[in-house]
Each structure stands twice: as structure tokens, then as C-alpha cells.
C-alpha atoms as a PDB file:
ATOM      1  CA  UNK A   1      99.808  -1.118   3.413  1.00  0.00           C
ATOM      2  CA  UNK A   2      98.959   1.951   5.925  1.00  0.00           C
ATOM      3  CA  UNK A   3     100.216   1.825   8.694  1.00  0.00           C
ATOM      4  CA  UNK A   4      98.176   5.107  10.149  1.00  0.00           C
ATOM      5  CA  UNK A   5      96.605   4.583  13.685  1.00  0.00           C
ATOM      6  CA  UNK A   6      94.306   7.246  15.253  1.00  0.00           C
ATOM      7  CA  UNK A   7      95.297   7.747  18.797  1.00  0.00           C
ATOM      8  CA  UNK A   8      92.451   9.516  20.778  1.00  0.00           C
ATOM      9  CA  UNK A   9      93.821  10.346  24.115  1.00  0.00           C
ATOM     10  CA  UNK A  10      95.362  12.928  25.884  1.00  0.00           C
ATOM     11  CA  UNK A  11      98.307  15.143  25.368  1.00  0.00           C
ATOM     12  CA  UNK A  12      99.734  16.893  28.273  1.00  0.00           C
ATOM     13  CA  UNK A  13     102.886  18.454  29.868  1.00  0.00           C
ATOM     14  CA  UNK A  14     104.419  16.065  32.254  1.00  0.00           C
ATOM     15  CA  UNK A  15     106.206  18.253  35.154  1.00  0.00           C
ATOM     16  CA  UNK A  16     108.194  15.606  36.993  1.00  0.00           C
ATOM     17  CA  UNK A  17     110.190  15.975  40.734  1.00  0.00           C
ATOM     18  CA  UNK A  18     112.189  13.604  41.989  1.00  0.00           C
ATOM     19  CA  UNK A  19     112.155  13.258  46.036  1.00  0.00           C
ATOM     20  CA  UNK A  20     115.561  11.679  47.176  1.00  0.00           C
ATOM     21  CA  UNK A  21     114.071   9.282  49.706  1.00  0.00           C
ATOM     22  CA  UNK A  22     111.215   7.291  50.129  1.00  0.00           C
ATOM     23  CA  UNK A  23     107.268   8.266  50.516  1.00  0.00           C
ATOM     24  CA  UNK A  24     107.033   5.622  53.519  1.00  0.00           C
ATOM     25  CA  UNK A  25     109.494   7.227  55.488  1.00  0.00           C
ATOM     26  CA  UNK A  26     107.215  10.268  55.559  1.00  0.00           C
ATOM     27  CA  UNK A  27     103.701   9.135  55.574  1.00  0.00           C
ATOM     28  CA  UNK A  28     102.093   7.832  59.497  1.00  0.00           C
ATOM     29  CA  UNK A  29      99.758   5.302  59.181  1.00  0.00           C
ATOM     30  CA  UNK A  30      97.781   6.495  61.644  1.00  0.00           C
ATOM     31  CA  UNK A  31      97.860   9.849  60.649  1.00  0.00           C
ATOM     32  CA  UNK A  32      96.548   9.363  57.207  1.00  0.00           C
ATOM     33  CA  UNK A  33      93.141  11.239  57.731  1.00  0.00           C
ATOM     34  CA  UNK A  34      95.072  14.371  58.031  1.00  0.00           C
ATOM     35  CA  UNK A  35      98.081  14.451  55.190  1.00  0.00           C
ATOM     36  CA  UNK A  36     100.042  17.490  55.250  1.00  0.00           C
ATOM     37  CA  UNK A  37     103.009  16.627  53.528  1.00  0.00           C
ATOM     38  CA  UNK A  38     105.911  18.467  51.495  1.00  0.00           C
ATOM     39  CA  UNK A  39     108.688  16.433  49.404  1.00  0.00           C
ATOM     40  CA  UNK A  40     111.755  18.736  48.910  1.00  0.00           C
ATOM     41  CA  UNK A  41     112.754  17.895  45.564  1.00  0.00           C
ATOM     42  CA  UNK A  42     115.412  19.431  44.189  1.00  0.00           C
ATOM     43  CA  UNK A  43     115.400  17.813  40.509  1.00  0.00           C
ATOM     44  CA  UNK A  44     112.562  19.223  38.266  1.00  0.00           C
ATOM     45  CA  UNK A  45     112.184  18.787  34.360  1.00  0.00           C
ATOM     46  CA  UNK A  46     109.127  19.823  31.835  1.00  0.00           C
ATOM     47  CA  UNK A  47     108.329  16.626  29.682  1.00  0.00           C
ATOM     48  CA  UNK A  48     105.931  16.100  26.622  1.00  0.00           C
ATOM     49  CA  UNK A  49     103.588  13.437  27.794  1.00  0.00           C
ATOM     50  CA  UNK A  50     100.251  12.655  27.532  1.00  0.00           C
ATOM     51  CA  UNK A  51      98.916   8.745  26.301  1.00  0.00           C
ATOM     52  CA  UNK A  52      98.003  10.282  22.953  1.00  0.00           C
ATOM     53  CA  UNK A  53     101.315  11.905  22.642  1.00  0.00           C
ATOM     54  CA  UNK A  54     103.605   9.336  24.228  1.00  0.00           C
ATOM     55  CA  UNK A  55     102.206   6.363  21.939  1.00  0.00           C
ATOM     56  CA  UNK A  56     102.242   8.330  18.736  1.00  0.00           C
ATOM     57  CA  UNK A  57     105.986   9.127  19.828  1.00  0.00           C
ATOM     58  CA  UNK A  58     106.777   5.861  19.918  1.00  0.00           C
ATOM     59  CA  UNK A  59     104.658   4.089  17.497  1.00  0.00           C
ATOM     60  CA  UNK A  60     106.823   7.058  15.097  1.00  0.00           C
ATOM     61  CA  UNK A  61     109.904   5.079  16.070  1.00  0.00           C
ATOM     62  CA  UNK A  62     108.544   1.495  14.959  1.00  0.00           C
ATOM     63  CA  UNK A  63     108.247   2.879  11.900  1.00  0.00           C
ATOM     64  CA  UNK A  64     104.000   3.784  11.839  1.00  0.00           C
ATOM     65  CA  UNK A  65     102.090   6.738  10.825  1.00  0.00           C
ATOM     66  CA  UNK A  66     100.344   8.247  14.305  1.00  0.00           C
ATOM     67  CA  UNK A  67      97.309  10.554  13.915  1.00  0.00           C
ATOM     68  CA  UNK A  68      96.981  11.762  17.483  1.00  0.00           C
ATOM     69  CA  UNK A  69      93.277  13.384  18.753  1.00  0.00           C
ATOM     70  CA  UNK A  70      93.076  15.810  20.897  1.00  0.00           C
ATOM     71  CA  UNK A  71      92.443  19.152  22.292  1.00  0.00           C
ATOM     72  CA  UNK A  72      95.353  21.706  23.390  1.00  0.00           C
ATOM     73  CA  UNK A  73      95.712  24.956  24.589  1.00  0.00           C
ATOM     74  CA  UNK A  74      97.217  28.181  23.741  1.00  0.00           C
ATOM     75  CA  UNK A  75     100.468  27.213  25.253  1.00  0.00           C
ATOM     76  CA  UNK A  76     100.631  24.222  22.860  1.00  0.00           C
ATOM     77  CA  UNK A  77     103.320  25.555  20.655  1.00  0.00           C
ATOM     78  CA  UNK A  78     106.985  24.146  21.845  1.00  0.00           C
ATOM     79  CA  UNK A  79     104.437  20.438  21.939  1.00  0.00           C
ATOM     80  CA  UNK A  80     103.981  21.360  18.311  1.00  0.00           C
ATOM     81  CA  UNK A  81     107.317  21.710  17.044  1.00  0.00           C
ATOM     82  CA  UNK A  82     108.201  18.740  18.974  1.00  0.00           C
ATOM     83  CA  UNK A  83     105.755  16.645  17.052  1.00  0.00           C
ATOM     84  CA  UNK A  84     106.278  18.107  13.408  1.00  0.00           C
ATOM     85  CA  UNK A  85     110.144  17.759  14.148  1.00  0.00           C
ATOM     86  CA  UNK A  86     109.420  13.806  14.636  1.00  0.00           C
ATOM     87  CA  UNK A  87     107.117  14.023  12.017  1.00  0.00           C
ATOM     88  CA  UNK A  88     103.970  13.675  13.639  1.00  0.00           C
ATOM     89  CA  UNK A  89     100.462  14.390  12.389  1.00  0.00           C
ATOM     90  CA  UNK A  90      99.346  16.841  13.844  1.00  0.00           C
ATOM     91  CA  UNK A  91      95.979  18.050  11.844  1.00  0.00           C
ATOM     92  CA  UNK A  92      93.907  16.428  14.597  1.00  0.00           C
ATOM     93  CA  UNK A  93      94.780  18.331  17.780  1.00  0.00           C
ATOM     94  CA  UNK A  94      92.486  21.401  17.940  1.00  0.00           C
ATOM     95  CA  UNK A  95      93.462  24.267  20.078  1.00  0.00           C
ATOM     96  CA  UNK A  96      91.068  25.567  22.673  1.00  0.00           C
ATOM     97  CA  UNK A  97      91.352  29.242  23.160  1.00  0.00           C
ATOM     98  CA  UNK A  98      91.994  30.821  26.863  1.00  0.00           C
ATOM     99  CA  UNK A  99      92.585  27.041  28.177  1.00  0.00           C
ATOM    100  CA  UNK A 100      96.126  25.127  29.225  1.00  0.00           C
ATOM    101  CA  UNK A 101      97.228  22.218  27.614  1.00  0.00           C
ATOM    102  CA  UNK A 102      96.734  19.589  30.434  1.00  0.00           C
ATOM    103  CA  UNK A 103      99.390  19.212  32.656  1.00  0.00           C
ATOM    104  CA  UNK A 104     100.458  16.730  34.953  1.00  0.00           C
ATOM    105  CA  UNK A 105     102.367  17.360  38.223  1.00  0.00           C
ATOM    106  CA  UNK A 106     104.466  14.172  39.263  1.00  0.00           C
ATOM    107  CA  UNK A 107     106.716  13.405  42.077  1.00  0.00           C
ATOM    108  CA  UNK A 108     108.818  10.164  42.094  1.00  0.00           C
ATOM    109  CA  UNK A 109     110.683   8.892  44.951  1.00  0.00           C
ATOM    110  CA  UNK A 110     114.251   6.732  44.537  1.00  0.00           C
ATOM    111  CA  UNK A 111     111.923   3.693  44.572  1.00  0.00           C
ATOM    112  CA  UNK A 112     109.696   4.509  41.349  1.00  0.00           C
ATOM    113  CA  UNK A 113     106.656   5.217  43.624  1.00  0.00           C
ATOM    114  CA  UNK A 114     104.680   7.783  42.242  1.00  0.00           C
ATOM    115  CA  UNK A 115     102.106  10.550  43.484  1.00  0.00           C
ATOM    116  CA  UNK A 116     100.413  12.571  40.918  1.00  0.00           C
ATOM    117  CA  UNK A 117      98.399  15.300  40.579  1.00  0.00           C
ATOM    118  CA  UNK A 118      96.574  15.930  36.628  1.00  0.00           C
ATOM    119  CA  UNK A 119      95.025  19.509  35.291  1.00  0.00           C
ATOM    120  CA  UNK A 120      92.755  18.354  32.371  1.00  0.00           C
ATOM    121  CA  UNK A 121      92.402  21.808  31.115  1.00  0.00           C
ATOM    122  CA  UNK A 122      91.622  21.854  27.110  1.00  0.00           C
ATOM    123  CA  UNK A 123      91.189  17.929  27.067  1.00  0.00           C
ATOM    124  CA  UNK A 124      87.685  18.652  28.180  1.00  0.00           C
ATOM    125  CA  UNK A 125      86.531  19.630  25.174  1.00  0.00           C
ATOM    126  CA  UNK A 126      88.222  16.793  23.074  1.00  0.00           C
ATOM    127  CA  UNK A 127      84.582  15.124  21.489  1.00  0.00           C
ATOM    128  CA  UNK A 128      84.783  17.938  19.921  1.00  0.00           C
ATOM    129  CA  UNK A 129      87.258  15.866  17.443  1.00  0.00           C
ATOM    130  CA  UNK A 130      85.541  12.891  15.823  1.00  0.00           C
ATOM    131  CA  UNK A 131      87.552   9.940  14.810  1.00  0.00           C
ATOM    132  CA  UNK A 132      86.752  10.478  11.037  1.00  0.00           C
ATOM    133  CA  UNK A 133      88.844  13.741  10.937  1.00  0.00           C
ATOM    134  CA  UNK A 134      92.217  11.548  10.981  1.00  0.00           C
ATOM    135  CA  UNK A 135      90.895  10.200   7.714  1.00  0.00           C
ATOM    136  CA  UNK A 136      91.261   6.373   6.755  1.00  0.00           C
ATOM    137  CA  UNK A 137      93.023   4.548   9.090  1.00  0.00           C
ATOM    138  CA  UNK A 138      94.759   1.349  10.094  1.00  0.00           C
ATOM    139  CA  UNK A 139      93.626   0.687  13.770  1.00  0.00           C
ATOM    140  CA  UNK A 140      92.966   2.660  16.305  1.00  0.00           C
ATOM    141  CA  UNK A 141      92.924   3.253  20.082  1.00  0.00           C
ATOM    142  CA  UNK A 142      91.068   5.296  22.514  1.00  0.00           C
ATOM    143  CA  UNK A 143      92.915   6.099  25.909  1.00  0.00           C
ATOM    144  CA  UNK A 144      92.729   8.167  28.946  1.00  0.00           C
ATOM    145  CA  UNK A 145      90.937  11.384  27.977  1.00  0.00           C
ATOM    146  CA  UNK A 146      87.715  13.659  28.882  1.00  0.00           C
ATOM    147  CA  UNK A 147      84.649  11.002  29.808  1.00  0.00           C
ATOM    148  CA  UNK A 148      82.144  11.801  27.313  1.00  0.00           C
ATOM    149  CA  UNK A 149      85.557  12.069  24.473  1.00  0.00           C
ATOM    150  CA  UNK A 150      86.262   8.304  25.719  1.00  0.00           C
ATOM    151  CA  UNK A 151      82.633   7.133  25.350  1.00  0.00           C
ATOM    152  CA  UNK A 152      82.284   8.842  21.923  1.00  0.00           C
ATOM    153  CA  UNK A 153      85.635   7.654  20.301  1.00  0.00           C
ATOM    154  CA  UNK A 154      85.165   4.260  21.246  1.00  0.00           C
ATOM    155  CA  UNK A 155      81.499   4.252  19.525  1.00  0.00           C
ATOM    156  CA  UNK A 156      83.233   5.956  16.250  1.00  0.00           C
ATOM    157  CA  UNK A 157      85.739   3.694  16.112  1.00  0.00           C
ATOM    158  CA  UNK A 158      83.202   0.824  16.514  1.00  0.00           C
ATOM    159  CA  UNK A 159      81.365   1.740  14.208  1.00  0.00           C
ATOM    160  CA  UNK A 160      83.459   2.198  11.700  1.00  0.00           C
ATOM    161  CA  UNK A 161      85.008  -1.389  11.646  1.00  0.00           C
ATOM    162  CA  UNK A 162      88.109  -0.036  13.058  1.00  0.00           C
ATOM    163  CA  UNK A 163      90.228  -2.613  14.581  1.00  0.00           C
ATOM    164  CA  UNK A 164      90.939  -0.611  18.029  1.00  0.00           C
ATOM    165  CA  UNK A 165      92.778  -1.335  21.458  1.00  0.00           C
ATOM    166  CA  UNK A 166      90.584   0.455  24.588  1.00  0.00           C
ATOM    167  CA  UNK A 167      92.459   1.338  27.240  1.00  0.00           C
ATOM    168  CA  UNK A 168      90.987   3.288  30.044  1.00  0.00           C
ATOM    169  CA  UNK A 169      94.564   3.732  32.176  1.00  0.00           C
ATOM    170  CA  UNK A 170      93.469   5.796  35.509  1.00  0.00           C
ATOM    171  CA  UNK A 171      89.882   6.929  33.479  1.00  0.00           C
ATOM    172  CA  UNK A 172      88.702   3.935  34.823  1.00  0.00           C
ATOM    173  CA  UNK A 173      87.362   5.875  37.861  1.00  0.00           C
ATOM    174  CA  UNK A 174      85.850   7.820  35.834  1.00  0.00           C
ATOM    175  CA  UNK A 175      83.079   5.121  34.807  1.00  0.00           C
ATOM    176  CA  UNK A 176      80.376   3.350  36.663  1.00  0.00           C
ATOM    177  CA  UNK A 177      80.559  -0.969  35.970  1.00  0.00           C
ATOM    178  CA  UNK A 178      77.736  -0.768  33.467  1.00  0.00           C
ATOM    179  CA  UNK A 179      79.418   2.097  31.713  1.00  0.00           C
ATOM    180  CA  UNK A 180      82.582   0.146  31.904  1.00  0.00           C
ATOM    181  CA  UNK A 181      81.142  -2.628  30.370  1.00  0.00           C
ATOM    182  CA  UNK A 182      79.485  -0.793  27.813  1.00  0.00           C
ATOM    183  CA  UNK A 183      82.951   0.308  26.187  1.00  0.00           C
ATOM    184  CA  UNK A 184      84.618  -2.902  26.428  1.00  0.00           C
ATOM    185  CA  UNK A 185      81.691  -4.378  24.797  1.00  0.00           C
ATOM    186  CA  UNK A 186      82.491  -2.205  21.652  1.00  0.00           C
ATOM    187  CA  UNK A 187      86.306  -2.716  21.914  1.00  0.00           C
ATOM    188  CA  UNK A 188      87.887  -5.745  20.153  1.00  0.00           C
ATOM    189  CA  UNK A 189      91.204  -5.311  22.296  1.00  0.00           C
ATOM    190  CA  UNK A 190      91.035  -4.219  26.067  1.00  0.00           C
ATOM    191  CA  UNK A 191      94.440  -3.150  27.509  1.00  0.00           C
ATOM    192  CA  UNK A 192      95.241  -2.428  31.107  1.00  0.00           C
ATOM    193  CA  UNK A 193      97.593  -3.072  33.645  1.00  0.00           C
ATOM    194  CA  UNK A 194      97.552  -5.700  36.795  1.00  0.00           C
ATOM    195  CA  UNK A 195      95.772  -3.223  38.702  1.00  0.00           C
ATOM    196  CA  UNK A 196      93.445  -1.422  36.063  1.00  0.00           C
ATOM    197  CA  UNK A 197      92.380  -5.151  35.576  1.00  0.00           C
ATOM    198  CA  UNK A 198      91.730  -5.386  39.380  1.00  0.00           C
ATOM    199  CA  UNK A 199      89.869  -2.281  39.037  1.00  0.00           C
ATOM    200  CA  UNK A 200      87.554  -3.167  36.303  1.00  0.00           C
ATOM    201  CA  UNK A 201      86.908  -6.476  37.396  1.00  0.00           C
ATOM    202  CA  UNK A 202      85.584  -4.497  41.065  1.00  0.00           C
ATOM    203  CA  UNK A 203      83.566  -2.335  39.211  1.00  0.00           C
ATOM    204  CA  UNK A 204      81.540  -4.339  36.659  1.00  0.00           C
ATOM    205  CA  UNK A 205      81.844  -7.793  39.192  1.00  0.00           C
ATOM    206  CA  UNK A 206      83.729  -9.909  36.685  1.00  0.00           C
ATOM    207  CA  UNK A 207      86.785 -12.069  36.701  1.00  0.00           C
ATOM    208  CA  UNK A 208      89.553 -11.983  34.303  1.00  0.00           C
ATOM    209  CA  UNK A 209      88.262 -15.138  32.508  1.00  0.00           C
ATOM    210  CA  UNK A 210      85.233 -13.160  32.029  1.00  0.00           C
ATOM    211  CA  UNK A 211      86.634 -10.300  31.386  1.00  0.00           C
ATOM    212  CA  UNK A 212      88.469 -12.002  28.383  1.00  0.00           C
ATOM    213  CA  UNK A 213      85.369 -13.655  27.204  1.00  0.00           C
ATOM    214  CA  UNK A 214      83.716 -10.145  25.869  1.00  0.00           C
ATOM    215  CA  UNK A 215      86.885  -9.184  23.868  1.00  0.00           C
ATOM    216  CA  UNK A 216      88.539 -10.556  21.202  1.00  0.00           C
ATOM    217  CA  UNK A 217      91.679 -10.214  23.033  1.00  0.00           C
ATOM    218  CA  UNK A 218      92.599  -8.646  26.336  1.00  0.00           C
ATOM    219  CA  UNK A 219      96.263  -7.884  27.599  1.00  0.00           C
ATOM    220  CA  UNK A 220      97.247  -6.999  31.142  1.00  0.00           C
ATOM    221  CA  UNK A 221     100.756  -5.674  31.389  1.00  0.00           C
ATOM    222  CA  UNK A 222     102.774  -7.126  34.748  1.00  0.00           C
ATOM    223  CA  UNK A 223     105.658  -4.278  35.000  1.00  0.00           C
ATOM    224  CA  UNK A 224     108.602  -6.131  35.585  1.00  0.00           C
ATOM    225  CA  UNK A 225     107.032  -9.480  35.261  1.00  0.00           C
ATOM    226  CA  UNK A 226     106.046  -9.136  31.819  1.00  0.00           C
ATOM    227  CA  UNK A 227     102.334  -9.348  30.594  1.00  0.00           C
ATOM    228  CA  UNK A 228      99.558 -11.760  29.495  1.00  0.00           C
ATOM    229  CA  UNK A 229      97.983 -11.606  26.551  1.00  0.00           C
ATOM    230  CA  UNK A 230      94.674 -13.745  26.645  1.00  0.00           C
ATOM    231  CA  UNK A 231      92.803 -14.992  23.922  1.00  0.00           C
ATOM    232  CA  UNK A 232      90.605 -18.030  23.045  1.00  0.00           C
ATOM    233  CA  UNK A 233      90.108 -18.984  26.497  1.00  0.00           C
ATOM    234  CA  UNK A 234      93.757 -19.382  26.568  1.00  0.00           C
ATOM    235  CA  UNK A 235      96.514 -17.103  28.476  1.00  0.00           C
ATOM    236  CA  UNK A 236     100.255 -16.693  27.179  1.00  0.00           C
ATOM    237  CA  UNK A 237     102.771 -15.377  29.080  1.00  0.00           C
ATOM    238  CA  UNK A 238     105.159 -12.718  27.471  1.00  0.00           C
ATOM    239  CA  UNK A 239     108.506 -12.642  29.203  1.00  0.00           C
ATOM    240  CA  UNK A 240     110.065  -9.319  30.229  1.00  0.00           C
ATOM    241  CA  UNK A 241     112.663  -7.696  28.622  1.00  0.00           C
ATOM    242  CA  UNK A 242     115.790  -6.682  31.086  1.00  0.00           C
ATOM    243  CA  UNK A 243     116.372  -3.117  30.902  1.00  0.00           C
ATOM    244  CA  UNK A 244     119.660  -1.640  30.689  1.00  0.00           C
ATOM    245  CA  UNK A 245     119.278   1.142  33.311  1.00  0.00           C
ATOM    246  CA  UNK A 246     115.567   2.132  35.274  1.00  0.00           C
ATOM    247  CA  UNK A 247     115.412   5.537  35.442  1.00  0.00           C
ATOM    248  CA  UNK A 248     112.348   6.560  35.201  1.00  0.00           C
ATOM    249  CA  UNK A 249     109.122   4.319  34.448  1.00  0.00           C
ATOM    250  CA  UNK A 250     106.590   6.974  33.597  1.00  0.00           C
ATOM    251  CA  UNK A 251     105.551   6.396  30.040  1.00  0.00           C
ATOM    252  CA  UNK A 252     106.453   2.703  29.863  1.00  0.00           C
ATOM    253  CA  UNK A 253     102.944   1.417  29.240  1.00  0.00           C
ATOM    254  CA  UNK A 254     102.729   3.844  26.581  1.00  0.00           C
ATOM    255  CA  UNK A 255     105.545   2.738  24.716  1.00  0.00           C
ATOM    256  CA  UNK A 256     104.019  -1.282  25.012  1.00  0.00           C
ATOM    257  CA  UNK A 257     100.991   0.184  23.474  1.00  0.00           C
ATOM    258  CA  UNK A 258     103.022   1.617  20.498  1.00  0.00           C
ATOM    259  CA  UNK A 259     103.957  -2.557  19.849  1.00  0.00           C
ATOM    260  CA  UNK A 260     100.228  -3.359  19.834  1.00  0.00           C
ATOM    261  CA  UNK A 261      99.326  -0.788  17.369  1.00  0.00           C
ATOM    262  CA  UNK A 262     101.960  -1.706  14.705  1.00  0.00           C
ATOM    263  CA  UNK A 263     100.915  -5.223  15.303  1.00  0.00           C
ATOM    264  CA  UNK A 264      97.263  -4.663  14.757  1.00  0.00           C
ATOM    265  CA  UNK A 265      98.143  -2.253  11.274  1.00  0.00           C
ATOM    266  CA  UNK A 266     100.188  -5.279  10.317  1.00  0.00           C
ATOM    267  CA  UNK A 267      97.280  -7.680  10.713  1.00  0.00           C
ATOM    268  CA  UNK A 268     100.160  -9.826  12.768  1.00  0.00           C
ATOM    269  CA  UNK A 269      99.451 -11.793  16.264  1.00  0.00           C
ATOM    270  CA  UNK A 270      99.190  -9.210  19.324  1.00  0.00           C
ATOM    271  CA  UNK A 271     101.387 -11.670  20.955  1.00  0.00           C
ATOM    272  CA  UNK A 272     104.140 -10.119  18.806  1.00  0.00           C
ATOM    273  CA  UNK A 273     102.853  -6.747  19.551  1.00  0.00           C
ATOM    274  CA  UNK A 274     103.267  -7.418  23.091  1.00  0.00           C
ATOM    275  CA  UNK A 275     106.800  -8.626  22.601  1.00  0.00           C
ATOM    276  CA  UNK A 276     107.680  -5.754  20.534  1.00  0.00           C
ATOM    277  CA  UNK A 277     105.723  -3.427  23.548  1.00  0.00           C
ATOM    278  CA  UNK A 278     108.176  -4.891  25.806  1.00  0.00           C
ATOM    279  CA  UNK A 279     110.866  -4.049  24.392  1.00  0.00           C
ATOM    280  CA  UNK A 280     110.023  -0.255  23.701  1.00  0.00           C
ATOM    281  CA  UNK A 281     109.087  -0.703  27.261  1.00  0.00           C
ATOM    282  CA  UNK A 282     112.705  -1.204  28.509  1.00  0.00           C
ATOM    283  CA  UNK A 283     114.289   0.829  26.084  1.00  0.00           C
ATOM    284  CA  UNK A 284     112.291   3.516  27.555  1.00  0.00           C
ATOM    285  CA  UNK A 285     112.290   3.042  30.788  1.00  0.00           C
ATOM    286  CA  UNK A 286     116.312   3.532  30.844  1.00  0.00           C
ATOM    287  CA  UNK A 287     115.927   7.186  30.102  1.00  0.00           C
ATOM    288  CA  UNK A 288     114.228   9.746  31.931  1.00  0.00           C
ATOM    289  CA  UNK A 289     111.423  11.633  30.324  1.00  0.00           C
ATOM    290  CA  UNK A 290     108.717   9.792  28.029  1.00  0.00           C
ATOM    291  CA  UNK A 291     109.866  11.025  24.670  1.00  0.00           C
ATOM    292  CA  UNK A 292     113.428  11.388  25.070  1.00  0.00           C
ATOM    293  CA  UNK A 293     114.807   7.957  24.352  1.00  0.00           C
ATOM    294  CA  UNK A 294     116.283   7.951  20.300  1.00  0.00           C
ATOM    295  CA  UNK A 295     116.754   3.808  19.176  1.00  0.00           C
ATOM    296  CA  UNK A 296     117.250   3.453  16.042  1.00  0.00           C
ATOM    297  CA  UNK A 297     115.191   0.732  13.970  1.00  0.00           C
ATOM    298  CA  UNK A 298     118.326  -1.312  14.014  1.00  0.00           C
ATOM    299  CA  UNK A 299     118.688  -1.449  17.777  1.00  0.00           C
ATOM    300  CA  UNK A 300     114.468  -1.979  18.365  1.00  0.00           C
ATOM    301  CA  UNK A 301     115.365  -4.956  16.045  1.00  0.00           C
ATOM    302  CA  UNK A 302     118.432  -6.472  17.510  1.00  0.00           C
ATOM    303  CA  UNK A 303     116.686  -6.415  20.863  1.00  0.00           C
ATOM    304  CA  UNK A 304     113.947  -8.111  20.054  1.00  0.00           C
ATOM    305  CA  UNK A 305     115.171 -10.885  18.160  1.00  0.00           C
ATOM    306  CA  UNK A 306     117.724 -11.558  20.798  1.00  0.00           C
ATOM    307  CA  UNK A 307     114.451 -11.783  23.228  1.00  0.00           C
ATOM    308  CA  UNK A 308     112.234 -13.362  21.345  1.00  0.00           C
ATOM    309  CA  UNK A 309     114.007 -14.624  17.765  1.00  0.00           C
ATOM    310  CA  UNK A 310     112.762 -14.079  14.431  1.00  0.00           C
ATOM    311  CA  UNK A 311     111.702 -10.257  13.723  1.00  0.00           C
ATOM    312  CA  UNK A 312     108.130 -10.733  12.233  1.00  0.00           C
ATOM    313  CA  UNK A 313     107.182  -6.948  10.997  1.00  0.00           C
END
């Protein structure tokens, strides 16, 4: 059985500050037309990130074969090392000359709040990349990247009877409803969060329900609270998993997503993939940076089966 996955999404450098106080305490509500703000920060690291690169990371760790797709820039190399020293593939990112790879500026206050700013630099030109260059494949997924790299992907994928997770993360404000619609449509597993679902549902004027009546199955991840995972006109609840320590909760979704993919290669329920998310999820969320935490197969398996019981993969 293959367990390779094509993973077209980004890959960027994460550059994460932490502010040591709260954004409220700074930010006047009636002043809001005219931010001018500054958060002194005095704790800065450099991260690999990127969806793309964070879910091949961790899929690595579960054990599957990640094909990430994407476009990099000339200062790609330290990213490269990084991937062929955790033994990812790397024969389908494609360096664009005289471009960055993108980068992502992040500050984080002491409550987890975020504000971001993104760079999408080389990751423009990732349709360059089609979906057949990662060879045969397990599943698939197609996440936060360049527009028109999104909208072809997910049509490759479709149409090559790959079983594939969409998951449009903050792209979704990239799309008009109708354009929305037309990739979920083609997607046999939508993924989002409480609020991506929120989004979507403004944007094309559907409910959940409906929503969950044009996909095979669609999962909406509840931070803390754990996620659904609907199917069949039916919703199940997937409990959290406690964390040991919350550091840092950038990346988090990306390691859930790493659970669905091994699921899907496995041809096992995605309710098991969502249990086996969570618990990447808190692993990862105990250690700072979104490719720094190192469980062993032993430990992903111990926690889940004291979660959840019997380890099915």
C-alpha cells in the first residue's frame, strides 16, 4: 500500500514575535480608522512553515510518504536541507529565480491572538507545477496557495480520481461564492475551521447542512473544543485532546490535516483521521515553532489510544 499524498500548498518562512501583553490593551475602539500601532517584541525566531510544508512535516511523522507542490525562491536552500534531512520529497518544489520564498511575518500576544502579515513571493507562480509531476499517488490535498494554483490543483486532482481534502484556510478571501462553490463541488473532503466555515457559508449563502450535502465529507475543526466531522446527514463530535503545555498554536491545523491524509491513504474512516489530527494537534501545539516538535511513533500511539482506544492504522 502507498501511502504518498501530494500536498499542493504553500511553503513559506514563518518569522514569529511574541508581544508580552495583550493586543486589547493597545488597540481604541474608537480609534480603529486610524491604526498606528508598534508591539515591542523582544522574542523573534525564523520557522519553516507554510501548509504544504507543515503537513508534509507531519504527515512524515505518522509514518506517510509527502510529495509537497510548490514554488520557492532562491533563498530556499536551509528549507531544503530541512526537508531531505526528514526525508521529504522534494522533486516537486520548483525554484523561481530572482523571487523570495514566501514569508510570513507573525506577532503573537501572551493570549495566542495573532496578527499577521504574508509575502507570497515565488508561490505565485506555483500552477506552474501540475499535480501529475508527484507521480502516482495515494490522496491528495490542495491548500492555501496562489488563486489560479488552487483552482487548477483542485481540477487535476479531480480529475484524476484522486481522493483529496480542499482546504482553502485564509484563501478563502481570495474567491467569489460561485468560485467557492465551484471547488468544493470537485472536492470529496472540505476542511476548514469554525470560522473558515462561517466564511464560506457568507460567501456562497449556504448553511453547514448544506454545505455538507455537496461533499462527501466535511470537517470543521473547533480549537480547543475539538471538531466535527459530518457525513451522511449526520454530525460526530471528536473530543479534544488535552495538551501538555500551549505554547504556541500556529501550525496546529496543519498537523490535524496530517491525520486526515494518512486516514484517507489508508482507506480508514476520517473520523479516525480526525482523532489522530487531534492528537498531532496537541502534541504540537506544546512546542513553539511548526516543525520542531520530535514524537516518536510510539508516543503518537500511546496518546491516542489512551484518547480514543484501539489504534486502527
Amino acid at each position: 500500500m502507498t501511502l504518498r499524498a501530494a500536498i499542493a500548498a504553500s511553503m513559506a518562512y514563518d518569522t514569529i514575535m511574541v508581544f508580552e501583553g495583550q493586543f486589547t490593551d493597545h488597540i481604541l475602539p474608537d480609534q480603529i480608522h486610524k491604526i498606528n500601532l508598534s508591539f515591542l517584541s523582544p522574542r523573534m525566531r525564523r520557522e519553516y512553515g507554510g501548509c504544504a510544508g507543515n503537513i508534509a512535516y507531519n504527515y512524515k511523522l505518522v509514518g506517510g510518504d509527502p510529495v509537497p507542490i510548490g514554488m520557492v525562491g532562491d533563498d530556499f536552500g536551509p528549507y531544503l536541507e530541512h526537508c531531505q534531512r526528514h526525508g521529504i520529497d522534494a522533486s516537486c518544489l520548483q525554484q523561481a529565480p530572482d523571487a523570495y520564498t514566501a514569508q510570513c511575518f507573525i506577532v503573537t500576544d501572551l493570549h495566542n491572538n495573532q496578527l499577521a502579515g504574508f509575502h507570497p513571493g515565488a508561490m505565485g507562480q506555483s500552477a506552474q507545477i501540475p499535480v501529475s509531476q508527484a507521480g502516482k499517488v495515494a490522496c491528495g490535498l490542495v491548500g492555501p496557495d496562489a488563486k489560479d494554483a488552487m483552482q487548477l490543483h483542485t481540477q487535476q486532482m479531480a480529475a484524476a480520481g484522486i481522493p483529496f481534502i480542499l482546504d482553502p484556510g485564509q484563501n478563502i478571501l481570495l474567491f467569489s461564492g460561485p468560485e467557492l462553490l465551484a471547488l468544493v463541488d470537485q472536492a470529496p473532503v472540505l476542511v476548514c475551521n469554525d470560522y473558515e466555515a462561517e466564511l464560506i457559508a457568507d460567501k456562497t449563502g449556504l448553511s453547514l447542512d448544506q454545505l455538507a450535502a455537496r461533499v462527501q465529507t466535511l470537517i470543521v475543526t473547533r480549537g480547543a473544543e475539538g471538531s466535527w466531522v459530518h457525513q451522511g446527514g449526520q454530525r460526530q463530535a471528536v473530543a479534544p485532546v488535552r495538551a501538555a503545555d500551549v505554547k504556541d498554536p500556529t501550525g496546529c491545523g496543519d498537523a490535524y490535516r496530517a491525520g486526515l491524509l494518512l486516514a484517507l491513504a489508508k482507506g480508514l474512516p476520517l473520523l479516525q483521521g480526525a482523532q489522530l489530527g487531534s492528537v498531532l494537534g496537541a502534541i504540537k501545539i506544546a512546542v513553539q515553532g511548526c516543525q520542531n516538535h520530535r514524537p516518536t511513533p510510539a508516543e503518537i500511539r500511546a496518546a491516542f489510544e489512551a484518547h480514543y482506544g484501539r489504534w486502527p492504522f
